[in-house]
Protein backbone atom coordinates (compact mmCIF):
# COMPACT_ATOMS: atom_id res chain seq x y z
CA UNK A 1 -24.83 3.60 -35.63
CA UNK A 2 -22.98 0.44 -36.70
CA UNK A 3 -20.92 -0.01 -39.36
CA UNK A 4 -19.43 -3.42 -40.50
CA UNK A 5 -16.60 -3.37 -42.80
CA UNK A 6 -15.52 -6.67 -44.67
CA UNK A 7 -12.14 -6.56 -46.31
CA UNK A 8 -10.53 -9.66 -48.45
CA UNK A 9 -6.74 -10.08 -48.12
CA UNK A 10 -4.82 -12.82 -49.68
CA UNK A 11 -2.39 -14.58 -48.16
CA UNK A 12 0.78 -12.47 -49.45
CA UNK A 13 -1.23 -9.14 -48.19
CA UNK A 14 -1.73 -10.72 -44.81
CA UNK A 15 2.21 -11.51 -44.34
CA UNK A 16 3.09 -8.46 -45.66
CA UNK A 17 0.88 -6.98 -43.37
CA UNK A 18 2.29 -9.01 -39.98
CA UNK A 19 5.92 -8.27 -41.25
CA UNK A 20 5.50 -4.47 -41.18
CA UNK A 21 3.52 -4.61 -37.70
CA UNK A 22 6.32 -6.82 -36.24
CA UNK A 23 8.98 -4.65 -37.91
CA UNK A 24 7.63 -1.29 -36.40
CA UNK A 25 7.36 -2.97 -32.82
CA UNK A 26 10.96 -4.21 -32.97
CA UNK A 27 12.32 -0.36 -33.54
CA UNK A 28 9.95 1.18 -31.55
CA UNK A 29 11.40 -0.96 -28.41
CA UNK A 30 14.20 -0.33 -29.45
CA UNK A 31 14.23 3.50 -29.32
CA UNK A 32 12.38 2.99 -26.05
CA UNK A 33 14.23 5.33 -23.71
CA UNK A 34 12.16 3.29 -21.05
CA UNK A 35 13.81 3.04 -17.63
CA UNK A 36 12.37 1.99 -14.85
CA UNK A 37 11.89 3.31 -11.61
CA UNK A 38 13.40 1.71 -8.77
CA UNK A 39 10.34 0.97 -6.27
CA UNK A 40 9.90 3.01 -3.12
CA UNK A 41 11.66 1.57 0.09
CA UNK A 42 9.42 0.05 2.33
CA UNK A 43 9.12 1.27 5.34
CA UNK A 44 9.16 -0.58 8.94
CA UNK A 45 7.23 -0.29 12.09
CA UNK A 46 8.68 -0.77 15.37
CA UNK A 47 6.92 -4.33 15.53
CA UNK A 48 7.73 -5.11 12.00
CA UNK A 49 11.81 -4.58 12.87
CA UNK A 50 10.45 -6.39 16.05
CA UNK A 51 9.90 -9.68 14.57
CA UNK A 52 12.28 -9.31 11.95
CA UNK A 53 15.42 -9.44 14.44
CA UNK A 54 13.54 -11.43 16.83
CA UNK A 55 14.38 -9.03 19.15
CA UNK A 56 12.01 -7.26 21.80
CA UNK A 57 10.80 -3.24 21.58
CA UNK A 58 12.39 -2.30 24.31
CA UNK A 59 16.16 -3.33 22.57
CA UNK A 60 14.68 -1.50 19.34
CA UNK A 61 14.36 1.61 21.44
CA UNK A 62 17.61 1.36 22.81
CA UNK A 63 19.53 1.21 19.72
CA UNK A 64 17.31 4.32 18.31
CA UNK A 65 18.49 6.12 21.32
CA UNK A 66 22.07 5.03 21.44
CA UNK A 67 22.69 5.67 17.31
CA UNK A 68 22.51 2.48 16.49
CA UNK A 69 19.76 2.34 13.95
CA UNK A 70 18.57 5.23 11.74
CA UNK A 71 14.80 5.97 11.45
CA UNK A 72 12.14 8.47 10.64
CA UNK A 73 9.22 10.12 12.55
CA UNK A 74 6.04 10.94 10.61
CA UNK A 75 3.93 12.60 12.69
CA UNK A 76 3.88 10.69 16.16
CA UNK A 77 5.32 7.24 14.13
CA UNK A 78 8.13 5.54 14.12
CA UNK A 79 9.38 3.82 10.53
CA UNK A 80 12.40 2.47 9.30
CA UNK A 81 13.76 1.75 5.86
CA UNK A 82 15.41 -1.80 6.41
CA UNK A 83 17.90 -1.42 3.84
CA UNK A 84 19.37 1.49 6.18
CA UNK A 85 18.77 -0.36 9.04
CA UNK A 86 21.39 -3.07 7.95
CA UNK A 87 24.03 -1.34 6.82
CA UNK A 88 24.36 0.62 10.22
CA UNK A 89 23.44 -2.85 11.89
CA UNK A 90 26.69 -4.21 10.26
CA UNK A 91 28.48 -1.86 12.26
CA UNK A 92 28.18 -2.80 15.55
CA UNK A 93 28.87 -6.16 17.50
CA UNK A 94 26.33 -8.68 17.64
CA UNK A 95 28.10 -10.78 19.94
CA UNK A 96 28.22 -8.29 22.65
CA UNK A 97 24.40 -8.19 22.65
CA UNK A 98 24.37 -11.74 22.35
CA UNK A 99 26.41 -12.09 25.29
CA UNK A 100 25.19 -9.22 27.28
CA UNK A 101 21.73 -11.13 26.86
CA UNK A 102 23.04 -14.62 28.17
CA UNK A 103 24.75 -13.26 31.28
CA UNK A 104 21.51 -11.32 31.90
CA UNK A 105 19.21 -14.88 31.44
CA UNK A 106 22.24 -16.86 33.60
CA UNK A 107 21.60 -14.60 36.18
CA UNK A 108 25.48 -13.15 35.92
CA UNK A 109 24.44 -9.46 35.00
CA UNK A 110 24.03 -6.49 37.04
């Protein structure tokens, strides 16, 4: 069943109308006790930390096992939440990898 309804405002209704709308949108946002929720952190495979460092697996697995950088195992996976990964990355001594990597490629290591 349809029903049509016609109704005939004049101008002053029609204002009067919009003011009260825009009124009653104005307090409701600002009662809004709205906050929003900070987004889940992403998490990072091993070849996502990979390529971010541009750095091989082998040196990802090596700082897992020596402390270096914090992760988490779900099920038989390996993530990491990059935002953790940083701040214990801050920690230690990039040049001493740096360097430890160009006496290797010089052929001055071992």
């Amino acid at each position: 069943m349809n029903a049509n309804l016609t109704v005939t405002l004049d101008k002053s209704s029609i204002e009067l109308l919009v003011n009260e709308i825009s009124d009653k949108i104005s307090i409701s946002s600002e009662k809004s006790d709205f906050i929003p929720k900070p987004a889940p952190p992403a998490l990072l495979s091993i070849k996502d930390l990979c390529q971010f460092f541009r750095v091989s697996r082998v040196t990802i697995h090596k700082w897992m096992k020596d402390g270096r950088i914090p992760y988490r195992k779900v099920n038989r996976r390996v993530y990491f939440i990059l935002e953790e990964v940083l701040n214990s990355i801050n920690k230690f001594d990039f040049k001493t990898v740096a360097s430890a990597k160009e006496s290797i490629l010089n052929g001055r290591g071992r």
